[in-house]
PDB file of N, CA and C in Angstrom:
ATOM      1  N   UNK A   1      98.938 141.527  61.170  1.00  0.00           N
ATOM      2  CA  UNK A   1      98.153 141.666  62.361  1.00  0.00           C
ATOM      3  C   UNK A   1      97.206 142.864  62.236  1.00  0.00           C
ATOM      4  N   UNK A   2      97.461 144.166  62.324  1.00  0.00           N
ATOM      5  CA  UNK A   2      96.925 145.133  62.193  1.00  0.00           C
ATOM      6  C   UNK A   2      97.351 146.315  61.452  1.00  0.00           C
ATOM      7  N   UNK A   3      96.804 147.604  60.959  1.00  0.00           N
ATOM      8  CA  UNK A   3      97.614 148.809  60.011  1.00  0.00           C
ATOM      9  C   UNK A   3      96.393 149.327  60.945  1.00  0.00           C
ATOM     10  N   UNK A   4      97.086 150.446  61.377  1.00  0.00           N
ATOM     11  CA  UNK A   4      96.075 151.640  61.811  1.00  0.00           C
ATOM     12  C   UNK A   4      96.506 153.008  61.329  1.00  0.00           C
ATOM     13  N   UNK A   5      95.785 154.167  61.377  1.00  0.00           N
ATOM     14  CA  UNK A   5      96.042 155.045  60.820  1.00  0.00           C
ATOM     15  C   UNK A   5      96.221 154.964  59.117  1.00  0.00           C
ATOM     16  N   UNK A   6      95.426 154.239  58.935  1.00  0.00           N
ATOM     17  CA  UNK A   6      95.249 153.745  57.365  1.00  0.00           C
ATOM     18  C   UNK A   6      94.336 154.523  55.864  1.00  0.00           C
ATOM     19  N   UNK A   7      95.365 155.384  55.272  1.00  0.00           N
ATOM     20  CA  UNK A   7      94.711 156.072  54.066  1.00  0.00           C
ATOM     21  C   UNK A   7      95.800 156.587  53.446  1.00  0.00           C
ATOM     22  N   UNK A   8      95.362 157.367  51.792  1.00  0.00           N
ATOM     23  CA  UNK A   8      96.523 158.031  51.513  1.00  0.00           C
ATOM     24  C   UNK A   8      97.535 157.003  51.079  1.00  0.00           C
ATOM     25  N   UNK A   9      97.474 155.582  51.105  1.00  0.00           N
ATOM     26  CA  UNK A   9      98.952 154.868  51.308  1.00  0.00           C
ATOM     27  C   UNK A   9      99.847 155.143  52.468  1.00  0.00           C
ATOM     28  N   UNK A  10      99.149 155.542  53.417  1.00  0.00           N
ATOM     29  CA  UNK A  10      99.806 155.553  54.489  1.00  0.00           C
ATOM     30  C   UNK A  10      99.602 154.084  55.514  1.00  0.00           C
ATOM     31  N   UNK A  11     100.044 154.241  56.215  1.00  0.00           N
ATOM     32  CA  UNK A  11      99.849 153.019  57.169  1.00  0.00           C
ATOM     33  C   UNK A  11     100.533 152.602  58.300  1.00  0.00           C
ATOM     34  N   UNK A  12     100.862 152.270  60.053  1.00  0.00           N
ATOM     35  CA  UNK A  12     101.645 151.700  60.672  1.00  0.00           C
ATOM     36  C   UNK A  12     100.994 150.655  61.303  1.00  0.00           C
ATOM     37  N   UNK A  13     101.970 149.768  60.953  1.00  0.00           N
ATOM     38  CA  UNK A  13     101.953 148.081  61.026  1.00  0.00           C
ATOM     39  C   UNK A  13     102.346 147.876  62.411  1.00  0.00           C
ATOM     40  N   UNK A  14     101.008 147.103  63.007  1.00  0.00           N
ATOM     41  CA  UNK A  14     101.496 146.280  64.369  1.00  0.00           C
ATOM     42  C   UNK A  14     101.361 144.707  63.634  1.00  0.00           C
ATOM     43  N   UNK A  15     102.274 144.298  64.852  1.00  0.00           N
ATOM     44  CA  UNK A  15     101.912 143.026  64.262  1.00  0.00           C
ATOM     45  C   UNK A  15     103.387 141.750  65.398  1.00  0.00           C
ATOM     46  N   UNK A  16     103.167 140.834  65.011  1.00  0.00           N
ATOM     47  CA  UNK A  16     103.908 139.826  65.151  1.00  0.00           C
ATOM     48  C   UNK A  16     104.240 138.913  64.648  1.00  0.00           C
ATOM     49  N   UNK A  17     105.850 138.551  64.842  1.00  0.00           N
ATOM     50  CA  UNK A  17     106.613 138.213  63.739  1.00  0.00           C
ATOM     51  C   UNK A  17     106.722 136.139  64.597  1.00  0.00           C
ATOM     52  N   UNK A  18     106.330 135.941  63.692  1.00  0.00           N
ATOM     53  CA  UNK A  18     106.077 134.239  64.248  1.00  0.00           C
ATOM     54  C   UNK A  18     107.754 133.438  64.346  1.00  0.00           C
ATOM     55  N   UNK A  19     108.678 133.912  62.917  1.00  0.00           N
ATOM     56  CA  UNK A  19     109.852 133.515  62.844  1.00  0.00           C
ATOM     57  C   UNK A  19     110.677 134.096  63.768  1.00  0.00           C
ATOM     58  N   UNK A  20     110.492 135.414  64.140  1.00  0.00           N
ATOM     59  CA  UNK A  20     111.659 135.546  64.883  1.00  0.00           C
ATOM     60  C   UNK A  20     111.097 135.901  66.655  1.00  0.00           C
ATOM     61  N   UNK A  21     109.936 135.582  66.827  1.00  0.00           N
ATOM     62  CA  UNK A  21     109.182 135.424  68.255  1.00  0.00           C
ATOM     63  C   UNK A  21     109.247 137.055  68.515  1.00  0.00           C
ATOM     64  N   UNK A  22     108.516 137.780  67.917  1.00  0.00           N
ATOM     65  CA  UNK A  22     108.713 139.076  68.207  1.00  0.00           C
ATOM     66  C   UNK A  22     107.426 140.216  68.234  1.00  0.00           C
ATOM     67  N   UNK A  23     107.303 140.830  68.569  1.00  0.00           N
ATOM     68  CA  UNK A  23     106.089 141.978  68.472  1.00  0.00           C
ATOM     69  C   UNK A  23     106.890 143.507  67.763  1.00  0.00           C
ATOM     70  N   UNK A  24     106.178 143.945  66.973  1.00  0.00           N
ATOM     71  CA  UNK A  24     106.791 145.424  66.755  1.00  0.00           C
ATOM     72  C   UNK A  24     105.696 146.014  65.728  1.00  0.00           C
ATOM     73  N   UNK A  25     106.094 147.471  65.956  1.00  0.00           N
ATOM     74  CA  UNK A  25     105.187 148.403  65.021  1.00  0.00           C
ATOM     75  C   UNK A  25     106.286 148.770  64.251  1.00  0.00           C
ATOM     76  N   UNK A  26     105.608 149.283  62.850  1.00  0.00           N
ATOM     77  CA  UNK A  26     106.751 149.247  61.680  1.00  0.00           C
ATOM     78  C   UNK A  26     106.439 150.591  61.562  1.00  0.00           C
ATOM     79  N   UNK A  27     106.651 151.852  61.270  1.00  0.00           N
ATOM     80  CA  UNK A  27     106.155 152.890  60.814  1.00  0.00           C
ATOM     81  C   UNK A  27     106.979 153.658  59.745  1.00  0.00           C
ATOM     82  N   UNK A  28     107.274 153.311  58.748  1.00  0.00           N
ATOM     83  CA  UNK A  28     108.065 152.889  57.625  1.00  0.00           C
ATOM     84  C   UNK A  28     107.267 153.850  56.201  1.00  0.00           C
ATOM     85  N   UNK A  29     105.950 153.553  56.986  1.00  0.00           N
ATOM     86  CA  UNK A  29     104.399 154.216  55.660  1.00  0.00           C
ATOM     87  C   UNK A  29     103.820 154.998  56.745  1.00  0.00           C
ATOM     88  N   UNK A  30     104.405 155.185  57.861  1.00  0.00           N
ATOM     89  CA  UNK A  30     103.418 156.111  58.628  1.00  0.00           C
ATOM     90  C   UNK A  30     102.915 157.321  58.325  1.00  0.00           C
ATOM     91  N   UNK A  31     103.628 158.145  57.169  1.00  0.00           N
ATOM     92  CA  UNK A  31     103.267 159.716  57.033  1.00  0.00           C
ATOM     93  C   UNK A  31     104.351 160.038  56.593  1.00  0.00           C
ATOM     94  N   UNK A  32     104.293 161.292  57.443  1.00  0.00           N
ATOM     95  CA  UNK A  32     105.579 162.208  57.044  1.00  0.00           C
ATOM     96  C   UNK A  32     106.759 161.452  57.977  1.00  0.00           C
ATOM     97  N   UNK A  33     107.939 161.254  56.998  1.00  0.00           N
ATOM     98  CA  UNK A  33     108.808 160.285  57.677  1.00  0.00           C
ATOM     99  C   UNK A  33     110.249 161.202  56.900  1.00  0.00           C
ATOM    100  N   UNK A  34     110.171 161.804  55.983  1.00  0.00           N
ATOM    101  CA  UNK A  34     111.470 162.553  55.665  1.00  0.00           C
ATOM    102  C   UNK A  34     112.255 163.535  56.102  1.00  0.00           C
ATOM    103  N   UNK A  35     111.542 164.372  57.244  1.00  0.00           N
ATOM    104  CA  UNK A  35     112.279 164.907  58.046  1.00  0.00           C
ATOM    105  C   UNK A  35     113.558 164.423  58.714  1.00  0.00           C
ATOM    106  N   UNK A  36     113.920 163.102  58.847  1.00  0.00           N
ATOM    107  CA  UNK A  36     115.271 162.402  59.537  1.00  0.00           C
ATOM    108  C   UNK A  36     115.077 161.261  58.897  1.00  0.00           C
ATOM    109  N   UNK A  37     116.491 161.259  58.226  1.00  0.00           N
ATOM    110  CA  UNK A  37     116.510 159.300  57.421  1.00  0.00           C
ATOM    111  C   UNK A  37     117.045 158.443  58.599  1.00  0.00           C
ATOM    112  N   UNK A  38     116.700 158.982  59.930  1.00  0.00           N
ATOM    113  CA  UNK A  38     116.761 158.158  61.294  1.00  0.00           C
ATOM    114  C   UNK A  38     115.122 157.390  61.318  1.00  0.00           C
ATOM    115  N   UNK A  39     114.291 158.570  61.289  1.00  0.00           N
ATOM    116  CA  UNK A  39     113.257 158.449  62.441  1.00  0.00           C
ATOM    117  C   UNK A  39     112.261 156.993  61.559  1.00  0.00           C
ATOM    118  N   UNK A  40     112.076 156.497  60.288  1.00  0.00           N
ATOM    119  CA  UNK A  40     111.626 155.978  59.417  1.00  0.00           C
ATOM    120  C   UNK A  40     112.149 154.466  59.916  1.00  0.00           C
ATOM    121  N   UNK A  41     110.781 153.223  60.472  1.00  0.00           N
ATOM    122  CA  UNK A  41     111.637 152.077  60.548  1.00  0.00           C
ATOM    123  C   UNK A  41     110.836 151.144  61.536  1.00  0.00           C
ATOM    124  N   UNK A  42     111.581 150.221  61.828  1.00  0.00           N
ATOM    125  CA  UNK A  42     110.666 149.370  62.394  1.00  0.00           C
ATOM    126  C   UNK A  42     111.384 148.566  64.266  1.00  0.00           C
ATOM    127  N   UNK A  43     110.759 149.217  65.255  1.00  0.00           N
ATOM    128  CA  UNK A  43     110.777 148.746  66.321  1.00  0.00           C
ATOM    129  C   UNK A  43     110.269 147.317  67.208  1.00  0.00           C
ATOM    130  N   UNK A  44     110.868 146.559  67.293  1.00  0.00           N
ATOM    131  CA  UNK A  44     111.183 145.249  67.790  1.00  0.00           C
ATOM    132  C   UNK A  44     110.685 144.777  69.191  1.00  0.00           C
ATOM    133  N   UNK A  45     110.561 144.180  69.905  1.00  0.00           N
ATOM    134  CA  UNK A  45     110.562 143.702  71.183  1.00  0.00           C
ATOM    135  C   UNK A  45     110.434 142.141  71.743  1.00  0.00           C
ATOM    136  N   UNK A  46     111.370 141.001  71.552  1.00  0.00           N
ATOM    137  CA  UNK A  46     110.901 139.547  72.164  1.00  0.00           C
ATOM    138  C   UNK A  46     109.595 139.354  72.925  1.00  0.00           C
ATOM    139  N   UNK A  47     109.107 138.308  72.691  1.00  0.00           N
ATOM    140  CA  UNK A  47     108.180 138.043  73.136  1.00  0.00           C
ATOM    141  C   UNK A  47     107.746 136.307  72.640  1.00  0.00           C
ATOM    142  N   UNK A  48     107.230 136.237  73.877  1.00  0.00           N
ATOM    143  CA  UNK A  48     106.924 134.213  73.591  1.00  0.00           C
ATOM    144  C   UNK A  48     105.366 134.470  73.207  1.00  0.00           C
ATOM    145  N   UNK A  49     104.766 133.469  72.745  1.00  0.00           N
ATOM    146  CA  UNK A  49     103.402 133.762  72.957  1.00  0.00           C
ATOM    147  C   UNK A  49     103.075 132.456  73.533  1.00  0.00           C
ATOM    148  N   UNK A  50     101.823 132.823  74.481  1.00  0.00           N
ATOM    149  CA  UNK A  50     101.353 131.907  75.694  1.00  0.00           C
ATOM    150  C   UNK A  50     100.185 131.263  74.788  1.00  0.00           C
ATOM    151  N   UNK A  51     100.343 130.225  75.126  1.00  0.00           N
ATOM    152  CA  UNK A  51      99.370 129.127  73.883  1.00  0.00           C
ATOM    153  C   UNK A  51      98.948 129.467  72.614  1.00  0.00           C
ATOM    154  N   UNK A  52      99.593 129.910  72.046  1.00  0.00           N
ATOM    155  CA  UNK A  52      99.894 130.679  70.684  1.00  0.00           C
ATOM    156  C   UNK A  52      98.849 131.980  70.874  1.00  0.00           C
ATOM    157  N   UNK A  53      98.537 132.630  71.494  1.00  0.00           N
ATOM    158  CA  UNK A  53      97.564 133.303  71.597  1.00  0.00           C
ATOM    159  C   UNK A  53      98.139 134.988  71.853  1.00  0.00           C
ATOM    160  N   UNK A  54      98.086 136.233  71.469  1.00  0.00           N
ATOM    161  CA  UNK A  54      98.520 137.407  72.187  1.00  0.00           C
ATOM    162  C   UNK A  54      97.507 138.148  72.356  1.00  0.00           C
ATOM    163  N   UNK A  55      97.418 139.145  73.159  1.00  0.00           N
ATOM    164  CA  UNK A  55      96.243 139.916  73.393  1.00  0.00           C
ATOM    165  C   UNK A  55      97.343 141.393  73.066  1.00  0.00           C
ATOM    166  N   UNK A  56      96.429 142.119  72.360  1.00  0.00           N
ATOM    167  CA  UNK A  56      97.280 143.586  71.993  1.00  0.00           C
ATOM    168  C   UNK A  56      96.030 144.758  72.644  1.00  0.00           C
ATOM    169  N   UNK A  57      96.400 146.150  73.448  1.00  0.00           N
ATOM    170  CA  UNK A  57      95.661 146.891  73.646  1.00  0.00           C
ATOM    171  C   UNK A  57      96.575 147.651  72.819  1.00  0.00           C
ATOM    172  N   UNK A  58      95.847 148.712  71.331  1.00  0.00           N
ATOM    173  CA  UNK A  58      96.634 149.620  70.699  1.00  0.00           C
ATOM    174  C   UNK A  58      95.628 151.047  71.186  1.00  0.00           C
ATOM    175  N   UNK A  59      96.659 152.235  71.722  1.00  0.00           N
ATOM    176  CA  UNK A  59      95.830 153.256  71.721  1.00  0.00           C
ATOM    177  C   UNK A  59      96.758 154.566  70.441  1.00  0.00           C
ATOM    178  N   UNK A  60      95.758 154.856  69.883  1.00  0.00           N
ATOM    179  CA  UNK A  60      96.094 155.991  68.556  1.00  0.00           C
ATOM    180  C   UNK A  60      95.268 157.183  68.616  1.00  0.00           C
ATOM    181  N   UNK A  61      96.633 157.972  68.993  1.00  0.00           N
ATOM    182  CA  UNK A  61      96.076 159.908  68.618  1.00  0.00           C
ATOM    183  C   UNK A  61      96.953 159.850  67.380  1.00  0.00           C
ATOM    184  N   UNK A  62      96.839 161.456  67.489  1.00  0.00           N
ATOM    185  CA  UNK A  62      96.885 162.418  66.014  1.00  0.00           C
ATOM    186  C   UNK A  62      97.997 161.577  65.740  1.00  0.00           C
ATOM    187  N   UNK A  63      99.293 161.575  67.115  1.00  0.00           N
ATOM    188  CA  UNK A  63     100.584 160.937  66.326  1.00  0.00           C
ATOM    189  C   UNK A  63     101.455 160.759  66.939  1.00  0.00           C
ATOM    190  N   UNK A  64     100.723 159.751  67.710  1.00  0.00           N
ATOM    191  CA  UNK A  64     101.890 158.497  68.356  1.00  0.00           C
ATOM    192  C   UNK A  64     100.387 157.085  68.161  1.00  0.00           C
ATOM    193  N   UNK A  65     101.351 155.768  68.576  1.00  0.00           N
ATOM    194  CA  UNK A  65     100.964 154.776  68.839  1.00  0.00           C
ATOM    195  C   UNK A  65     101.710 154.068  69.602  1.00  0.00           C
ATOM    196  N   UNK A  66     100.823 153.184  70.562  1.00  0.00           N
ATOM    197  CA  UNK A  66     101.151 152.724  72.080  1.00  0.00           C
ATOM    198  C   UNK A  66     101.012 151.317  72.075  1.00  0.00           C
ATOM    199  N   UNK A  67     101.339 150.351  71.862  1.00  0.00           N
ATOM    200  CA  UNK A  67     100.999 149.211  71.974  1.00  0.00           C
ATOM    201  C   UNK A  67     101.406 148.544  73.315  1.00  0.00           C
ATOM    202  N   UNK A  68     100.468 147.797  74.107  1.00  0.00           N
ATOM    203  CA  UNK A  68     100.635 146.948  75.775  1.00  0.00           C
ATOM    204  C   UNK A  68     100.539 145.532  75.154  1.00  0.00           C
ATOM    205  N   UNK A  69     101.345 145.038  75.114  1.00  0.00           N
ATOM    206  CA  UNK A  69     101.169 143.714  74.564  1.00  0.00           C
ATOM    207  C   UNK A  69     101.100 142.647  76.266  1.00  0.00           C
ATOM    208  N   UNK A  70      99.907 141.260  76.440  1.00  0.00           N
ATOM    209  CA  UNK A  70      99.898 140.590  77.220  1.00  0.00           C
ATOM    210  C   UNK A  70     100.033 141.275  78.328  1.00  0.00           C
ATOM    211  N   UNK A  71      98.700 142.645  78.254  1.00  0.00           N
ATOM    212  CA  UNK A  71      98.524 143.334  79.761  1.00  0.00           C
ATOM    213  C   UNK A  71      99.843 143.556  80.225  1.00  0.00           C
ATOM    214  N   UNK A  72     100.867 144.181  79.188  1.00  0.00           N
ATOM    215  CA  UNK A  72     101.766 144.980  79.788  1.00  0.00           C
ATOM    216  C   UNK A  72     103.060 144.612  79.855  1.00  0.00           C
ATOM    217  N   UNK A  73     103.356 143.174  79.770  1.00  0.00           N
ATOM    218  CA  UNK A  73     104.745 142.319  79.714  1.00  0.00           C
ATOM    219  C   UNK A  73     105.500 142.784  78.313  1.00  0.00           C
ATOM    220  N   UNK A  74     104.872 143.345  77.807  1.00  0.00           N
ATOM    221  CA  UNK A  74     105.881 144.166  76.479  1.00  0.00           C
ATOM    222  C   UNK A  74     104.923 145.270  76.477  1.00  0.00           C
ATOM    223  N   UNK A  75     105.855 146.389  75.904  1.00  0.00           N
ATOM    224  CA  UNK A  75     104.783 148.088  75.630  1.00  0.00           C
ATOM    225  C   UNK A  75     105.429 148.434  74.816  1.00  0.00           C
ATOM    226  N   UNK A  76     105.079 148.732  73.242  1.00  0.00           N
ATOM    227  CA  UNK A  76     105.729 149.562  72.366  1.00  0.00           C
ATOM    228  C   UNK A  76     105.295 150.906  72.199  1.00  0.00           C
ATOM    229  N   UNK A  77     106.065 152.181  71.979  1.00  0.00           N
ATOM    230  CA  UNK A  77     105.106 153.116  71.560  1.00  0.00           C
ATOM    231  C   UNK A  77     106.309 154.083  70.638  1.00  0.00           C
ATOM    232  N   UNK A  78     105.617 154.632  69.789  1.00  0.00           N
ATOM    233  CA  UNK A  78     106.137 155.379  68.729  1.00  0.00           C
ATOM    234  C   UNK A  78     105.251 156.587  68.877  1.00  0.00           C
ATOM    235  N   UNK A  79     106.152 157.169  67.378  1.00  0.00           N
ATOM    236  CA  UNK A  79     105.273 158.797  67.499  1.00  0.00           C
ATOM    237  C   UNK A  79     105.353 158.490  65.698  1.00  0.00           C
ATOM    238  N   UNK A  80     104.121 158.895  65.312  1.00  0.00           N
ATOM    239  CA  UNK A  80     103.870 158.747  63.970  1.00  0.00           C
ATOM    240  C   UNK A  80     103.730 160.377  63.192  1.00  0.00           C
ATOM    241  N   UNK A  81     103.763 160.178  62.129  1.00  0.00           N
ATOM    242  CA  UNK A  81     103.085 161.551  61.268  1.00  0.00           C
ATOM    243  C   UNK A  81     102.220 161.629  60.209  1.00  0.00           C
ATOM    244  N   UNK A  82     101.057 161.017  60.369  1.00  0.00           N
ATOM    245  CA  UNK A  82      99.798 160.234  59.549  1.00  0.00           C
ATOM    246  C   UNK A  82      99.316 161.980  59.004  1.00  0.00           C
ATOM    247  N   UNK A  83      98.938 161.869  57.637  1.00  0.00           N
ATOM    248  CA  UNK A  83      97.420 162.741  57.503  1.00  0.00           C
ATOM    249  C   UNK A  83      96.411 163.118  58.184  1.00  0.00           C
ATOM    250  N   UNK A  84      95.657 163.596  58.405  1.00  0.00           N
ATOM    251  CA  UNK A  84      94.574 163.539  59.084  1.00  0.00           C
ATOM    252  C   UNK A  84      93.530 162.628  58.450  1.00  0.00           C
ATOM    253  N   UNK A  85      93.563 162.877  57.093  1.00  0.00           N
ATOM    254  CA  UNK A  85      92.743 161.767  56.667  1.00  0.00           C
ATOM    255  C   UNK A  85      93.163 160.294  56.760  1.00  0.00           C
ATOM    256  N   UNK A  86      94.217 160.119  57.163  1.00  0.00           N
ATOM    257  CA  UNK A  86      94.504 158.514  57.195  1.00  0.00           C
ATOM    258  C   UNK A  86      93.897 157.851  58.525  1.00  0.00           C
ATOM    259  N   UNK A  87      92.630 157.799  58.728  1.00  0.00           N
ATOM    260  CA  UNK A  87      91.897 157.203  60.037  1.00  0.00           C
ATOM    261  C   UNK A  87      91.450 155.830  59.658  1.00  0.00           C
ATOM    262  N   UNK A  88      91.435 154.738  58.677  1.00  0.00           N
ATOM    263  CA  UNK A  88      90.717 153.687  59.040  1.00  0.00           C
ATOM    264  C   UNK A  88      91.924 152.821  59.478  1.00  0.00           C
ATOM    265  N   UNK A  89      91.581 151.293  59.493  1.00  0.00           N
ATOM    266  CA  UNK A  89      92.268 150.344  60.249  1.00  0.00           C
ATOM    267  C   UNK A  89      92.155 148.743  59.583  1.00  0.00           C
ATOM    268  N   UNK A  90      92.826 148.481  59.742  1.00  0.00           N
ATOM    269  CA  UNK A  90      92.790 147.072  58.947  1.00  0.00           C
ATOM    270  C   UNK A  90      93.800 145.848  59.436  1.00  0.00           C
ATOM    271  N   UNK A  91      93.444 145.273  59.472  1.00  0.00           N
ATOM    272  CA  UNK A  91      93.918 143.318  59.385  1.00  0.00           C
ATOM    273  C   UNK A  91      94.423 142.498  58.597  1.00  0.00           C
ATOM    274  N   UNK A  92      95.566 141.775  58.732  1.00  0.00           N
ATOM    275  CA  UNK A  92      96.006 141.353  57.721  1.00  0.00           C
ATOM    276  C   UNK A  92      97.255 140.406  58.497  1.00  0.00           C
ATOM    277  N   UNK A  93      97.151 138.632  58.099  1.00  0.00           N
ATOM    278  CA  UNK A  93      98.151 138.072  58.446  1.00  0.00           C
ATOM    279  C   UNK A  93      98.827 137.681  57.086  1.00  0.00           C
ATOM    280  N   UNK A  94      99.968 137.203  56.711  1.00  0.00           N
ATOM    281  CA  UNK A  94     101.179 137.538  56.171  1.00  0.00           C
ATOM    282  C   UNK A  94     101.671 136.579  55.904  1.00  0.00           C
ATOM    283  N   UNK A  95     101.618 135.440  55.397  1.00  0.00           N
ATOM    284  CA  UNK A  95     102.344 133.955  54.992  1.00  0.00           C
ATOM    285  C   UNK A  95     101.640 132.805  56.434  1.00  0.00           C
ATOM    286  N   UNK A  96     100.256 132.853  56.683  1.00  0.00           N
ATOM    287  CA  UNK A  96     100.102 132.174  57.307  1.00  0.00           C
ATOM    288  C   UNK A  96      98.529 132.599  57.720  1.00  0.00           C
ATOM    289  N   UNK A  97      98.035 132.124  58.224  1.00  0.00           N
ATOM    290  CA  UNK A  97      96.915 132.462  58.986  1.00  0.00           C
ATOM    291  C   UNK A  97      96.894 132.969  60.345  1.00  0.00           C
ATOM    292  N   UNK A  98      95.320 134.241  60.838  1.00  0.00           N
ATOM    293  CA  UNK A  98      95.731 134.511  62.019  1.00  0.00           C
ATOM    294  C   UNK A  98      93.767 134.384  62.822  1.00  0.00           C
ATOM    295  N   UNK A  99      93.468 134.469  63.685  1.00  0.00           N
ATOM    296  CA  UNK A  99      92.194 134.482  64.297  1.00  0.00           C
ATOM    297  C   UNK A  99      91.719 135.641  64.725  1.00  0.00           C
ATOM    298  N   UNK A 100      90.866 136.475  64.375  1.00  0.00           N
ATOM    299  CA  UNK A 100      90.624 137.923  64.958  1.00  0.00           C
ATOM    300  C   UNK A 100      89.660 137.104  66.393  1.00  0.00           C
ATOM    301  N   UNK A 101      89.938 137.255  67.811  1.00  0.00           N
ATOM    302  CA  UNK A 101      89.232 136.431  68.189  1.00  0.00           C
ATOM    303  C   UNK A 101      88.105 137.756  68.991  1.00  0.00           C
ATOM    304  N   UNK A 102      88.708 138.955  69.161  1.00  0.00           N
ATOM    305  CA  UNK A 102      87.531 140.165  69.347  1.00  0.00           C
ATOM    306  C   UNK A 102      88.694 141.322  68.976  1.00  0.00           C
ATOM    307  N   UNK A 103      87.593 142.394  68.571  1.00  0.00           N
ATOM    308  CA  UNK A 103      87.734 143.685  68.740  1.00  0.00           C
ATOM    309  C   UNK A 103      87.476 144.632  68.963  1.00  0.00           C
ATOM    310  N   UNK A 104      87.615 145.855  69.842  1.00  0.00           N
ATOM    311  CA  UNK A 104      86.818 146.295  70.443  1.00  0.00           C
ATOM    312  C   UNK A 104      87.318 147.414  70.078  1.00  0.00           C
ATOM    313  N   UNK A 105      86.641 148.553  70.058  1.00  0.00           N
ATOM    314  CA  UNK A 105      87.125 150.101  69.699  1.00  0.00           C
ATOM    315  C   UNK A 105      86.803 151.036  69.713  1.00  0.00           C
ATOM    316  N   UNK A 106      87.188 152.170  69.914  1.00  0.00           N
ATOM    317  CA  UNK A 106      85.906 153.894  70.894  1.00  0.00           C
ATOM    318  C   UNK A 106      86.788 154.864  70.525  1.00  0.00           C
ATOM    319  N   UNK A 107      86.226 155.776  70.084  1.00  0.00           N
ATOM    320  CA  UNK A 107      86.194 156.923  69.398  1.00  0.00           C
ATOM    321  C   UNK A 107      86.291 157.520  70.263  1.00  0.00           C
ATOM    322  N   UNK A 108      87.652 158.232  70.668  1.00  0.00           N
ATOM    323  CA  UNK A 108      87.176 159.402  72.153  1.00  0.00           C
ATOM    324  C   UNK A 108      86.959 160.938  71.464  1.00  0.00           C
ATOM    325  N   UNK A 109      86.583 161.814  71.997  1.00  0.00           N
ATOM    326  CA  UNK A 109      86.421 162.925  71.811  1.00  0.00           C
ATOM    327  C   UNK A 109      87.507 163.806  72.236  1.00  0.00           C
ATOM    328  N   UNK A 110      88.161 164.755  71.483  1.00  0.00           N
ATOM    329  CA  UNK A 110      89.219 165.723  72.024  1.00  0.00           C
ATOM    330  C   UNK A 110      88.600 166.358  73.388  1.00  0.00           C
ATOM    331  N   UNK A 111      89.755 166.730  74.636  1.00  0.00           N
ATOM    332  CA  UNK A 111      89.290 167.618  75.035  1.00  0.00           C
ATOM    333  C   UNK A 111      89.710 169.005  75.177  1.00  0.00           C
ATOM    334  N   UNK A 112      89.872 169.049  73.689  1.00  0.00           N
ATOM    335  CA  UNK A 112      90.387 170.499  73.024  1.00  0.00           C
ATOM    336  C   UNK A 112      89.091 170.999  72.635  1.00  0.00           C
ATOM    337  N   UNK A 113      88.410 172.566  72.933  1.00  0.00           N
ATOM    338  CA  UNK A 113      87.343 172.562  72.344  1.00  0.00           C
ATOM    339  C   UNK A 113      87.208 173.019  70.623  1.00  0.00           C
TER     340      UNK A 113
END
């Protein structure tokens, strides 16, 4: 589905899992993950999809990620530990095909000066 926070070989995976009807972010490649052989892994949540279709709003700072899945009927959010250089983003479906059907995306500005 998606990798954001993408460089370095870094990466956290949103996405949805068709076999087991599920939504989750994986953050597994997110960064710095060795501080706790807890915190490293991948978070889950059921979910049907309504005419095969999902709508995802992802919002990403320095280091967390928020996912609202179907305006809110699922919300994942994690806390990541990316590079600073790991900023691009990418797409990718996984033993099947998927439809990017829009994407939309904005650069906010800190309001740290």
């Amino acid at each position: 589905m998606l990798q954001n926070r993408v460089g370095a070989g870094q990466y956290t995976q949103i996405g949805y899992d068709t076999t087991t009807h599920a939504v989750y972010i994986d953050r597994t490649n997110s960064g710095d993950v060795s501080f706790d052989p807890t915190f490293s892994g991948v978070q889950t949540a059921p979910l049907a999809l309504h005419h095969g279709q999902l709508r995802l709003r992802i919002l990403v700072d320095a280091s967390s990620v928020e996912v609202f899945v179907d305006r809110g009927e699922v919300v994942l959010t994690d806390q990541i530990f990316p590079d600073a250089t790991s900023t691009g983003v990418s797409t990718f479906a996984d033993g099947g095909s998927a439809i990017l059907a829009r994407l939309t995306a904005w650069h906010l500005r800190s309001i740290w000066p």
